[in-house]
N, C-alpha and C. Protein backbone atom coordinates (compact mmCIF):
# COMPACT_ATOMS: atom_id res chain seq x y z
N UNK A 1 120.08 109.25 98.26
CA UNK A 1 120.15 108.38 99.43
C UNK A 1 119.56 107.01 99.07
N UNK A 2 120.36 105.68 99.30
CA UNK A 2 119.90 104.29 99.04
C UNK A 2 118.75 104.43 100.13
N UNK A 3 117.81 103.15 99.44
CA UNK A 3 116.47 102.70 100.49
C UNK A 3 116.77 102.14 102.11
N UNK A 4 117.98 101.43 102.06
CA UNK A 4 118.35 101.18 102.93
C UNK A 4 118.54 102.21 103.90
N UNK A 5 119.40 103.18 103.60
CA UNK A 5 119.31 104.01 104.90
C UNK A 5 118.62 105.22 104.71
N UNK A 6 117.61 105.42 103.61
CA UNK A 6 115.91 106.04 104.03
C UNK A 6 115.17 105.03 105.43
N UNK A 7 114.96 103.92 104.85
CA UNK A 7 114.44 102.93 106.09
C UNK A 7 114.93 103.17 107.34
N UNK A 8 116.22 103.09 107.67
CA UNK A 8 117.46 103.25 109.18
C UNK A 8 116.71 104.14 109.92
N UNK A 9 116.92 105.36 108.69
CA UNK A 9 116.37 106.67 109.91
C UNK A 9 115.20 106.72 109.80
N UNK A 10 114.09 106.63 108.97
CA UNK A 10 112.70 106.29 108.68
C UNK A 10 112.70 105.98 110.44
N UNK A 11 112.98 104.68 110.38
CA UNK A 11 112.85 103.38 112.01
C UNK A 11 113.34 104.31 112.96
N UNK A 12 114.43 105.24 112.81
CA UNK A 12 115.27 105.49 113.91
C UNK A 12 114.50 106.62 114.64
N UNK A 13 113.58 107.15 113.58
CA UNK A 13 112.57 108.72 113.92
C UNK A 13 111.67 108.38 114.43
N UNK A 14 110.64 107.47 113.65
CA UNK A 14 109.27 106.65 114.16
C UNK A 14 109.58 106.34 115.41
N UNK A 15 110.50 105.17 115.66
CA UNK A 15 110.72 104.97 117.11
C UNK A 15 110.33 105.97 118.45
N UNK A 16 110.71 107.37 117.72
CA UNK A 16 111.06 108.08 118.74
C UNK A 16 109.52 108.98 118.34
N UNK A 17 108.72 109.09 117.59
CA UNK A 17 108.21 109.69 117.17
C UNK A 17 106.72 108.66 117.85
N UNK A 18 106.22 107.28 117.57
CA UNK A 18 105.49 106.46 118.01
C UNK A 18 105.29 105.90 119.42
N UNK A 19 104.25 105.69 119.73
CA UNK A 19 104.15 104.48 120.78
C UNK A 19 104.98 103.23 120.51
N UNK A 20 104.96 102.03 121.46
CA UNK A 20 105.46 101.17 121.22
C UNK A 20 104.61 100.27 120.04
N UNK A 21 103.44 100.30 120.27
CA UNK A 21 102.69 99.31 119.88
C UNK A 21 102.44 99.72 118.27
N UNK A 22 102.01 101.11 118.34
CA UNK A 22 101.88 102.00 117.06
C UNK A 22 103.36 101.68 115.83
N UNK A 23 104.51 101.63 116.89
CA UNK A 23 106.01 101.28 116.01
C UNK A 23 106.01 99.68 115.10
N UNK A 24 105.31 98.58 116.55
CA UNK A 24 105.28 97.47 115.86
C UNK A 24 104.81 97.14 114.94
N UNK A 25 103.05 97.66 114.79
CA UNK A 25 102.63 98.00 113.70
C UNK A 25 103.04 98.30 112.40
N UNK A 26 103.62 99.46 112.84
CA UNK A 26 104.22 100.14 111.56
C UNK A 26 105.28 99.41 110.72
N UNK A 27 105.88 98.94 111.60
CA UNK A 27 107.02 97.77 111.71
C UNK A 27 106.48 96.59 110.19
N UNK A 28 105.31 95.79 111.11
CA UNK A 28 104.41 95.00 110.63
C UNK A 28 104.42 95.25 109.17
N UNK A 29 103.52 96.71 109.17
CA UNK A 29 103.14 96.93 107.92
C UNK A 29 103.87 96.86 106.66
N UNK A 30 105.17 97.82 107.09
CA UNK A 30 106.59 98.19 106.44
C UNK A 30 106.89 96.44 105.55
N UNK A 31 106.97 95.70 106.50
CA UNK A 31 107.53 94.67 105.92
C UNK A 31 106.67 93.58 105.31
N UNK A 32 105.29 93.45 105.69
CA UNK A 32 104.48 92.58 104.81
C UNK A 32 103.98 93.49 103.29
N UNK A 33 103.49 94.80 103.25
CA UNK A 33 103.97 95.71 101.91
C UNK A 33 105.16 95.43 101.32
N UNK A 34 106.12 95.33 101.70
CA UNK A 34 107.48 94.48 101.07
C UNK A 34 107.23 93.40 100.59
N UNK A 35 106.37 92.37 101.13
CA UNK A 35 106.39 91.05 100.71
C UNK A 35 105.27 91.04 100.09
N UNK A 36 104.51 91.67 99.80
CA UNK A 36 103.40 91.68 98.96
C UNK A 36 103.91 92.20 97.72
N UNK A 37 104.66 93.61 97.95
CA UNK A 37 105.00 93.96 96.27
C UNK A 37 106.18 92.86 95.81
N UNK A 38 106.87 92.04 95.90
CA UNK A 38 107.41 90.96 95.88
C UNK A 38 107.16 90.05 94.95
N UNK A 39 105.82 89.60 95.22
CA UNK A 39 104.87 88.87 94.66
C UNK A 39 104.47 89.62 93.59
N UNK A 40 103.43 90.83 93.87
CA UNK A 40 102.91 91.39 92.97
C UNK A 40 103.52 92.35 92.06
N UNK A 41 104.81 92.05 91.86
CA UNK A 41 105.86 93.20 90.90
C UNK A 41 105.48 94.75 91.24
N UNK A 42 105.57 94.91 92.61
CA UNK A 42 105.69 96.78 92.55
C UNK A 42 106.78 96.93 92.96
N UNK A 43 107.20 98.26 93.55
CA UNK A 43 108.21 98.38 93.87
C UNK A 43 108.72 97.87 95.27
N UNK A 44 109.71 97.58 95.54
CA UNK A 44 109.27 96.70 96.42
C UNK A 44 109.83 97.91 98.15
N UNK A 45 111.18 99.10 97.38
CA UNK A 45 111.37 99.71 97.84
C UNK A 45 110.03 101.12 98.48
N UNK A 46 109.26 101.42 97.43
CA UNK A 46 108.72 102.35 97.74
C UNK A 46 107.56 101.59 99.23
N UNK A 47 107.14 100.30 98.52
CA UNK A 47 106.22 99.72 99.45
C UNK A 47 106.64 99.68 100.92
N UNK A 48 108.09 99.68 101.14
CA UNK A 48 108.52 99.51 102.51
C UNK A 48 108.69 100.93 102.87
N UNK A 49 108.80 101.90 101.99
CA UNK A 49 108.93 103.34 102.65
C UNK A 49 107.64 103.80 103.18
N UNK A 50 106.56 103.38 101.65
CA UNK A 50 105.08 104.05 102.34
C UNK A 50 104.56 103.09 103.56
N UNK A 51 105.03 101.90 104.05
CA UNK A 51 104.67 101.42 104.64
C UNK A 51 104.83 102.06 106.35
N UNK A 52 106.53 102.35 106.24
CA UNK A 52 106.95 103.00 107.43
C UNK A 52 106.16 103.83 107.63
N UNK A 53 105.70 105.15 106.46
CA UNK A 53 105.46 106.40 106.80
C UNK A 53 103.94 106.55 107.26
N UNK A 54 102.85 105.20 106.66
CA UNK A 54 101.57 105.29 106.73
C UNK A 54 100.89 105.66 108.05
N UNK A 55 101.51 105.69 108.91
CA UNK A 55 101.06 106.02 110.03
C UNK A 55 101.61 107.08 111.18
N UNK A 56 102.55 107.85 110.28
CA UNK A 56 103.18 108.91 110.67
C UNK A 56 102.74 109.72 111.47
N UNK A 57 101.42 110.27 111.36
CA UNK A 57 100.78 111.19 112.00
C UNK A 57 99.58 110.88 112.92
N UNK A 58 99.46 109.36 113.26
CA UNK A 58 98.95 108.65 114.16
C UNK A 58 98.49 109.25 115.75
N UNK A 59 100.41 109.97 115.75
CA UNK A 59 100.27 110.22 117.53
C UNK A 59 100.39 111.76 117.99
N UNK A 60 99.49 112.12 116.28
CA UNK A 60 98.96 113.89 116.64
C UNK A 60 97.40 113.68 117.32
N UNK A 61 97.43 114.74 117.97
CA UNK A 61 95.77 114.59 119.22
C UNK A 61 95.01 115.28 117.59
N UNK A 62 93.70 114.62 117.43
CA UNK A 62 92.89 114.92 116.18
C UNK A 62 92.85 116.54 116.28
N UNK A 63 92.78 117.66 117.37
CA UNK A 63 92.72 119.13 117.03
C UNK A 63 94.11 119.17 115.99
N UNK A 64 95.32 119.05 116.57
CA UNK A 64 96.59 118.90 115.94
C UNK A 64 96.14 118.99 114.32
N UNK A 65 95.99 117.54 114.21
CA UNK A 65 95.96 117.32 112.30
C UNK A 65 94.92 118.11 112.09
N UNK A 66 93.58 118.83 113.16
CA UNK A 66 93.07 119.50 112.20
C UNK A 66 93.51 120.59 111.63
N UNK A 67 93.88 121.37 112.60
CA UNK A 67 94.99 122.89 112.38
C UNK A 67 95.77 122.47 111.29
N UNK A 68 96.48 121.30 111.15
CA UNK A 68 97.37 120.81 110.22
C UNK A 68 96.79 121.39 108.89
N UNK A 69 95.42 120.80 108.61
CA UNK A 69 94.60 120.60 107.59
C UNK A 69 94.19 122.34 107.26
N UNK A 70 93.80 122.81 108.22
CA UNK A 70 93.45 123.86 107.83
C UNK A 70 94.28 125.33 107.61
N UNK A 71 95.78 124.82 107.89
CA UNK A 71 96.87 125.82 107.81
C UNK A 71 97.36 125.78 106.42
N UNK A 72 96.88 124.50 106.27
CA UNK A 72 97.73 123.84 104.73
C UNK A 72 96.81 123.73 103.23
N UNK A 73 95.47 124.20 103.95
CA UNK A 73 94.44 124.36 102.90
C UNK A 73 94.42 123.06 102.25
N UNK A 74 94.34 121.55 103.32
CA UNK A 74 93.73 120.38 103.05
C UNK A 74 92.49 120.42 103.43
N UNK A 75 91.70 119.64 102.31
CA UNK A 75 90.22 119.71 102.57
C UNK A 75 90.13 118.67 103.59
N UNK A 76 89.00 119.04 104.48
CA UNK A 76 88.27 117.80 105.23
C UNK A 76 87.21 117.78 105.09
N UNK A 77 87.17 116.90 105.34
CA UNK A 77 84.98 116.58 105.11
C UNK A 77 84.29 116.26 106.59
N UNK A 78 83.22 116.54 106.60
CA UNK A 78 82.76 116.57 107.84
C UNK A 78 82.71 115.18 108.81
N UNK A 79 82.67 114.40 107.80
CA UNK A 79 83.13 112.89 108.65
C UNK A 79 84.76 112.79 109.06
N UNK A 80 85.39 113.28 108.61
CA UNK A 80 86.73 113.43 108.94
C UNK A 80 86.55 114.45 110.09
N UNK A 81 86.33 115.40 109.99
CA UNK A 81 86.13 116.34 111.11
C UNK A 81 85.78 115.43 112.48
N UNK A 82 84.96 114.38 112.28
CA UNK A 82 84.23 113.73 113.24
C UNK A 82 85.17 112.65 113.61
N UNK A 83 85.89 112.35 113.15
CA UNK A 83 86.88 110.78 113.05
C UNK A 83 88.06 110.92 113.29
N UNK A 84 88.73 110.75 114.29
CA UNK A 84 90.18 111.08 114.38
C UNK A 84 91.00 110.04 113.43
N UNK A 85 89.98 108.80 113.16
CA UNK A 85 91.42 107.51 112.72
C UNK A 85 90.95 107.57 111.29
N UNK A 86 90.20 108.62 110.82
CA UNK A 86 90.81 108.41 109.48
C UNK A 86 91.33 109.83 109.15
N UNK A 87 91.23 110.98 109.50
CA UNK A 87 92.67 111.99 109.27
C UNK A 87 93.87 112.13 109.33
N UNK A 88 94.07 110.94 110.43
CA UNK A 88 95.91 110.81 109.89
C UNK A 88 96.18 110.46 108.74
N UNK A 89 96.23 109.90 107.48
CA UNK A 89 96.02 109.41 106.43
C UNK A 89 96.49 110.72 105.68
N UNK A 90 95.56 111.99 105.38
CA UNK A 90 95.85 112.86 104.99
C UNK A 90 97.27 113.92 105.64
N UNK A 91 96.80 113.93 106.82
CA UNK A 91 98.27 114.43 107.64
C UNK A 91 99.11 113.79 107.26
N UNK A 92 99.40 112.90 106.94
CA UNK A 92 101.01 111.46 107.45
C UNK A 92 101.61 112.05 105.85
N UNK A 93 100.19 112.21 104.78
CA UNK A 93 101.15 112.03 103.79
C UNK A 93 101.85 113.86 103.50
N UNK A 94 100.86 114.52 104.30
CA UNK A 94 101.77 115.93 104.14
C UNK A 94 103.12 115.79 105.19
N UNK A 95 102.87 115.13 106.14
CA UNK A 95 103.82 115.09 106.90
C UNK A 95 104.98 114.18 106.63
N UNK A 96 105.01 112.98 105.41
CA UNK A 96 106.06 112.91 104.94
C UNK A 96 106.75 113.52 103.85
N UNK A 97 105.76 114.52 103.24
CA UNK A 97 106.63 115.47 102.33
C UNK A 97 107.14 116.30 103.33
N UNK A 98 106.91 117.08 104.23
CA UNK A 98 107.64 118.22 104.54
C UNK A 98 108.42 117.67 106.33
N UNK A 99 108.25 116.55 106.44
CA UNK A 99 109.21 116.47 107.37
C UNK A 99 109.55 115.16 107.23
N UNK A 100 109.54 114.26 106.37
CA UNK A 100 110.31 113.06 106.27
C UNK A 100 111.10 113.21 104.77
N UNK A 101 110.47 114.36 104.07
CA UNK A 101 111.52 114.39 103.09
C UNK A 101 111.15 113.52 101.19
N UNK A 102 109.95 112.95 101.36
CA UNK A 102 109.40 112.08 100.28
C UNK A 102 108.18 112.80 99.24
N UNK A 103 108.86 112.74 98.31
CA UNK A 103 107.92 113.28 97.29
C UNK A 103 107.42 112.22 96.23
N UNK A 104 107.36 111.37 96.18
CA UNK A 104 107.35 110.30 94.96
C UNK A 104 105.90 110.47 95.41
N UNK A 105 104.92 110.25 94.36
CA UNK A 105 103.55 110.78 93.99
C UNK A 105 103.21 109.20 93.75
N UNK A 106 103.73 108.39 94.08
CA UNK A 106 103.15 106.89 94.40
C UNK A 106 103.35 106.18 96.15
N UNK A 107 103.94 107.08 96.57
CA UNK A 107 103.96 106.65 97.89
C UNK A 107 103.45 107.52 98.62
N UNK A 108 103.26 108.83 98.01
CA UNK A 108 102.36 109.80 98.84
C UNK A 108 100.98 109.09 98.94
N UNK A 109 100.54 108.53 97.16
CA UNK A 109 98.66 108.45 97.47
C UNK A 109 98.76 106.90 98.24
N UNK A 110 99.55 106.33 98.51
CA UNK A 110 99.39 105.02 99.52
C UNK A 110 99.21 105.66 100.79
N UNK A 111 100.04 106.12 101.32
CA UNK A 111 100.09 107.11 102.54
C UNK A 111 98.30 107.75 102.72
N UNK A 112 97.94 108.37 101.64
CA UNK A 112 96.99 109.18 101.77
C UNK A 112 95.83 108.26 101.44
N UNK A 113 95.40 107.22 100.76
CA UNK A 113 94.32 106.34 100.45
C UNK A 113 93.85 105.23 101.73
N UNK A 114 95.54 104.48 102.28
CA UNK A 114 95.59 103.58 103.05
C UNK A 114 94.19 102.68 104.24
N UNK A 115 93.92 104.39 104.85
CA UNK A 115 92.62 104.08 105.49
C UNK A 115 91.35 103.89 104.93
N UNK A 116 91.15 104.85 104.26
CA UNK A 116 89.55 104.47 103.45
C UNK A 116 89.74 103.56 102.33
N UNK A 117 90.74 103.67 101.57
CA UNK A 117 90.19 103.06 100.18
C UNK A 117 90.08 104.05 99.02
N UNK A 118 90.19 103.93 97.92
CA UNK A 118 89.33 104.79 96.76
C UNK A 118 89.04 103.84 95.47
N UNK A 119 88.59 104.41 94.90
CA UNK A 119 88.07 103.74 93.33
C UNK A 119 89.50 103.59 92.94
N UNK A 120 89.93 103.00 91.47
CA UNK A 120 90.57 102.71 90.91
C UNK A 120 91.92 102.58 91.33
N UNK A 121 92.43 101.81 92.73
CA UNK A 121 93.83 102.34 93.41
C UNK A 121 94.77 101.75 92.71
N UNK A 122 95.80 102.05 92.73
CA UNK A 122 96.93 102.22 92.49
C UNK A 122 97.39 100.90 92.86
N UNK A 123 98.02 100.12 92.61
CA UNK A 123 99.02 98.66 92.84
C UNK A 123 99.76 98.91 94.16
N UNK A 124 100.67 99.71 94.44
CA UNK A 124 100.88 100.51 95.76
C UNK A 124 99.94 101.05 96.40
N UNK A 125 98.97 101.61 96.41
CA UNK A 125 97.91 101.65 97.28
C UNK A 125 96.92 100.80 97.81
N UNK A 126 96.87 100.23 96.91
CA UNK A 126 96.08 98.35 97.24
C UNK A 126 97.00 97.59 98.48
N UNK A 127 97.80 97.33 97.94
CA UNK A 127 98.92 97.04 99.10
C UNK A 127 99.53 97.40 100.35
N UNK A 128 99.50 98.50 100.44
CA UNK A 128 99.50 99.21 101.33
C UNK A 128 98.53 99.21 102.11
N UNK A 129 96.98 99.63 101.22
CA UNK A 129 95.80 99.35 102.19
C UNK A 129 95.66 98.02 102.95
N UNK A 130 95.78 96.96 102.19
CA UNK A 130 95.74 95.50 102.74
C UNK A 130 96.95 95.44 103.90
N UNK A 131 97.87 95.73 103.45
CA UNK A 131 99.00 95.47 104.77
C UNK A 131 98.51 95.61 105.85
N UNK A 132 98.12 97.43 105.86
CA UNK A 132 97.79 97.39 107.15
C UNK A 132 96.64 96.80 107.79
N UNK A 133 96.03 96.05 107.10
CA UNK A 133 94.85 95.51 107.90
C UNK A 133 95.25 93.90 108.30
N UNK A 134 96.24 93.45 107.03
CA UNK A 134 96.43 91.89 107.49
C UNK A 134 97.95 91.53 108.39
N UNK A 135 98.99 92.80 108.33
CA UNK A 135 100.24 92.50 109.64
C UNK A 135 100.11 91.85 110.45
N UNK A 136 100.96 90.97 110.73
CA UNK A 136 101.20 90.02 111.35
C UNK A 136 101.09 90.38 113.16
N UNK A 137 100.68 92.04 113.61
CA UNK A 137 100.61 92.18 114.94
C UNK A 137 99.13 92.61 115.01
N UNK A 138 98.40 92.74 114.00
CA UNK A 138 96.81 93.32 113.97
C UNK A 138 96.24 92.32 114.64
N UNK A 139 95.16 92.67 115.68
CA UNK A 139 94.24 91.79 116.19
C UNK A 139 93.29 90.96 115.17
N UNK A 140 93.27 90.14 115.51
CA UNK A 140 92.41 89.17 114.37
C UNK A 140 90.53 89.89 114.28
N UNK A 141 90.60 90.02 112.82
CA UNK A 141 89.22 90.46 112.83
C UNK A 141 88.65 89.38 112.36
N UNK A 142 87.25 89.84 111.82
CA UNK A 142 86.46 88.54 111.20
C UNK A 142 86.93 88.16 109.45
N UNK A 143 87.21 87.00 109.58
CA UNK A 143 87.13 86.18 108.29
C UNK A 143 88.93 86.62 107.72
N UNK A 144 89.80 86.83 109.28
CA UNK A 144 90.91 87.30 108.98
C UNK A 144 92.00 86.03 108.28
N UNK A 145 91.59 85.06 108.49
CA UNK A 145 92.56 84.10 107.49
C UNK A 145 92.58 83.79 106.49
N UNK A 146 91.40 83.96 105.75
CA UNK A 146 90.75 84.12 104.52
C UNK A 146 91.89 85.45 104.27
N UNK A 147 91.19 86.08 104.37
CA UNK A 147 92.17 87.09 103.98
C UNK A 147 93.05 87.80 103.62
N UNK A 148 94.12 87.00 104.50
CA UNK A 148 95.26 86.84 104.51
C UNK A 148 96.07 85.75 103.67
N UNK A 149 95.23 84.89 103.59
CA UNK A 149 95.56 84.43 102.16
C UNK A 149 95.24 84.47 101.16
N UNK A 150 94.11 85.26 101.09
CA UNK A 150 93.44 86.12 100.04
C UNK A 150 94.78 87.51 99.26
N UNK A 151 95.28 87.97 100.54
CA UNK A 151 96.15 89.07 100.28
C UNK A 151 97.30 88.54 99.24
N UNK A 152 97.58 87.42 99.25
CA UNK A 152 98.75 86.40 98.84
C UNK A 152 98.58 85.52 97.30
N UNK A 153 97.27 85.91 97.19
CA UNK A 153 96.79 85.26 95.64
C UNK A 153 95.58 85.76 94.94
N UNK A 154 94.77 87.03 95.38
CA UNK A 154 94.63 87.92 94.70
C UNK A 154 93.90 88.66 95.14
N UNK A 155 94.89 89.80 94.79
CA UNK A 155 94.78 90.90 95.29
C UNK A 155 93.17 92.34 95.28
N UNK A 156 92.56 92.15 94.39
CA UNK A 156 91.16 92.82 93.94
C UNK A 156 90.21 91.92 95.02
N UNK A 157 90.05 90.79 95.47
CA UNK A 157 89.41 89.78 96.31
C UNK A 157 89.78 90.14 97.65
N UNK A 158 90.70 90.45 97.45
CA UNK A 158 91.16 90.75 99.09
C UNK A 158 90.71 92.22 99.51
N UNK A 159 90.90 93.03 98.69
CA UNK A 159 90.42 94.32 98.58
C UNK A 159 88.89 94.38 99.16
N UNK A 160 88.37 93.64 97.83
CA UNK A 160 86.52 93.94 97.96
C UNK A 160 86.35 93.59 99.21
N UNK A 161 86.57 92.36 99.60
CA UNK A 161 86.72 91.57 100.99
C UNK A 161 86.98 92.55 102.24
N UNK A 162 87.98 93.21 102.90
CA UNK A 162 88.11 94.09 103.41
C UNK A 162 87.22 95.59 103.56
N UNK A 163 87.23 95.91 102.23
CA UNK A 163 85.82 96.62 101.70
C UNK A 163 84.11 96.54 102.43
N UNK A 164 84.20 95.20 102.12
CA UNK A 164 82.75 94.40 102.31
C UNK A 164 82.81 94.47 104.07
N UNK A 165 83.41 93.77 104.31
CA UNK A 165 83.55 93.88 105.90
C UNK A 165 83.68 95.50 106.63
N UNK A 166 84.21 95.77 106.31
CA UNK A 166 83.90 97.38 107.38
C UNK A 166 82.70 98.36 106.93
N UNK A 167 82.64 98.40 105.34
CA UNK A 167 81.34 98.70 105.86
C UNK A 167 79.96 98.42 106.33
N UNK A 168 80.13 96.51 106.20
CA UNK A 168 79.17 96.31 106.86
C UNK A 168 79.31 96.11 108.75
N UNK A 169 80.96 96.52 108.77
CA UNK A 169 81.17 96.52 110.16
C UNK A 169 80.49 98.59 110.64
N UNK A 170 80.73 99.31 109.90
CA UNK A 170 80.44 100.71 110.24
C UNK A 170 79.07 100.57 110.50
N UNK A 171 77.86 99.91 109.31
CA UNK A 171 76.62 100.41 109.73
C UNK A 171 76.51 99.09 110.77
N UNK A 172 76.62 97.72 111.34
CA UNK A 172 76.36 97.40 112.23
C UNK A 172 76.63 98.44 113.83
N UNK A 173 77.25 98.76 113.86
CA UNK A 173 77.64 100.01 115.24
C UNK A 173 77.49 101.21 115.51
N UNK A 174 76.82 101.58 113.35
CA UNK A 174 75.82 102.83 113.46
C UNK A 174 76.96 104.27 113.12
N UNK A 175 77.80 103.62 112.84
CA UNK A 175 79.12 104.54 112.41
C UNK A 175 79.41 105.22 111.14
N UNK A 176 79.33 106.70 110.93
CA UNK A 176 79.77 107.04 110.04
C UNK A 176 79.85 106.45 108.90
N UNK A 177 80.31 106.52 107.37
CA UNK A 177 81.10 105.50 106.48
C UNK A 177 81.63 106.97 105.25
N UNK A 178 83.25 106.78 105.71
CA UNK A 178 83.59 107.78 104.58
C UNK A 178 83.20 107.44 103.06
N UNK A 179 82.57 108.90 102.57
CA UNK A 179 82.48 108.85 100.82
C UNK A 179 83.49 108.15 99.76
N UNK A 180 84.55 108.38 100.59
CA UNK A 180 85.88 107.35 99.55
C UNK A 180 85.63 105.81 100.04
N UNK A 181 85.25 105.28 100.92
CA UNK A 181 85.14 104.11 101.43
C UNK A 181 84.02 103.29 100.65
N UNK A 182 83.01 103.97 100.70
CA UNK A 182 81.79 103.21 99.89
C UNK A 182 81.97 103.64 98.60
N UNK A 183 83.21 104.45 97.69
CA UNK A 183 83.49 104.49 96.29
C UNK A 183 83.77 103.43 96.15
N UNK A 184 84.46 102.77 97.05
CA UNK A 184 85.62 102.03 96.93
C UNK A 184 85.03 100.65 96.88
N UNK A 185 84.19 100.73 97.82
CA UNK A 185 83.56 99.21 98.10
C UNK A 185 82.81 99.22 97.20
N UNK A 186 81.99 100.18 96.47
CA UNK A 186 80.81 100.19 95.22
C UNK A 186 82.02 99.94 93.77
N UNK A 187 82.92 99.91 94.07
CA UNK A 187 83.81 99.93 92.71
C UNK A 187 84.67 98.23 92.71
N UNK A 188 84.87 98.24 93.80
CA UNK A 188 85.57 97.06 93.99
C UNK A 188 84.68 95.83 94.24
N UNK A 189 83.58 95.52 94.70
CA UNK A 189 82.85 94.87 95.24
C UNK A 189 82.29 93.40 93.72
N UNK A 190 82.54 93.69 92.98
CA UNK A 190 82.56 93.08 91.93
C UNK A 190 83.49 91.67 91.98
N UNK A 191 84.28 91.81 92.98
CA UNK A 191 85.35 91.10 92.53
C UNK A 191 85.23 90.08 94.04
N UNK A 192 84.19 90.54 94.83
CA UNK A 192 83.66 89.99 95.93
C UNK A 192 82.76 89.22 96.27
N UNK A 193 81.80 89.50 95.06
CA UNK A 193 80.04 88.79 94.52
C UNK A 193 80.43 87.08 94.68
C-alpha cells in the first residue's frame, strides 16, 4: 500500500476514532513531522505516518490502556500507573501494530518515546517528540518561539530545550517526572548549557 493512501484511511479512522480538537492536533503533528524530516533527511513518509498514529490511544479512559498493558504483558511503572497522559504512548504504539496495521520498528519507537523522551533517540523520534510539542494548534507554552525555531535549525537544542522546560515545569507543580524523561534531559541537556 502507497503512503498516500496509508495516510487517507490513517485520517479517515482517527477522525472517527478522535475528538475534534485531539484530530487537529494530530493533524498538526502529522504534517509539521513531515516538514521537519524534510529538512532533516528522515523519512519523510514514515514521519507523517508516526505522526498520525502518535496519539492513537489518546481517547482510551486510563483503566482501558491499563488492562491494555496488562493483557499484553506491557510493563508500566508506577508513575505511569499514576498518569494517564503519558500511557497512551505505549498503548498507541501497540495499538498501531495490531489495529492500524504498522510494524516498521522506527515508527513504532516514535509512537512509543514521543511523550517522555529517552536517551539516545532516534532522528524519527526526536522529531516526532518536538512536533508534538511545537504544531501549529498547541497552546503557546513558555519560550515557545524560540523553539520553534529552534525545531528548524537544530535539532539536539530544541530537544534539551523542551527537556529543560518540563522538567523544570513538573517539579515547579510538584509533579511526578518519568525515569525516561530525566534520562533524557540528563543525556540531552548538554546541548542546552
Amino acid at each position: 500500500m502507497k503512503t498516500i493512501e496509508i495516510t487517507q484511511r490513517l485520517r479517515k479512522e482517527l477522525s472517527k476514532e478522535l475528538k475534534p480538537d485531539r484530530f487537529d492536533h494530530t493533524l498538526g503533528v502529522a504534517y509539521t513531522a513531515a516538514n521537519m524530516a524534510f529538512i532533516y533527511g528522515a523519512d519523510v513518509n514514515k514521519a507523517l505516518i508516526a505522526g498520525m498514529l502518535h496519539d492513537c490511544a489518546k481517547c482510551m479512559s486510563h483503566e482501558e490502556q491499563i488492562k491494555i498493558c496488562e493483557k499484553n504483558n506491557i510493563e508500566l511503572t508506577d508513575v505511569e500507573r499514576k498518569n494517564h497522559s503519558l500511557l497512551h504512548a505505549k498503548v498507541g504504539m501497540y495499538l498501531a501494530r495490531t489495529k492500524y496495521d504498522v510494524y516498521d520498528t522506527e515508527i513504532l519507537g516514535a509512537i512509543r518515546w514521543h511523550t517522555t523522551g529517552r536517551e539516545n533517540m532516534t532522528l524519527l523520534e526526536k522529531i516526532v517528540y518536538i512536533a508534538d510539542f511545537i504544531e501549529p494548534n498547541r497552546k503557546p507554552l513558555e519560550d515557545m518561539e524560540i523553539i520553534r525555531k529552534e525545531a528548524f535549525t537544530d535539532l539536539d537544542k530544541c530537544l534539551a530545550h523542551i527537556l529543560h522546560n518540563s522538567v523544570i515545569y513538573l517539579k515547579t507543580i510538584g509533579k511526578e517526572c518519568d525515569e525516561a524523561t530525566l534520562n533524557a534531559y540528563h543525556f540531552y541537556k548538554k546541548y542546552y548549557e
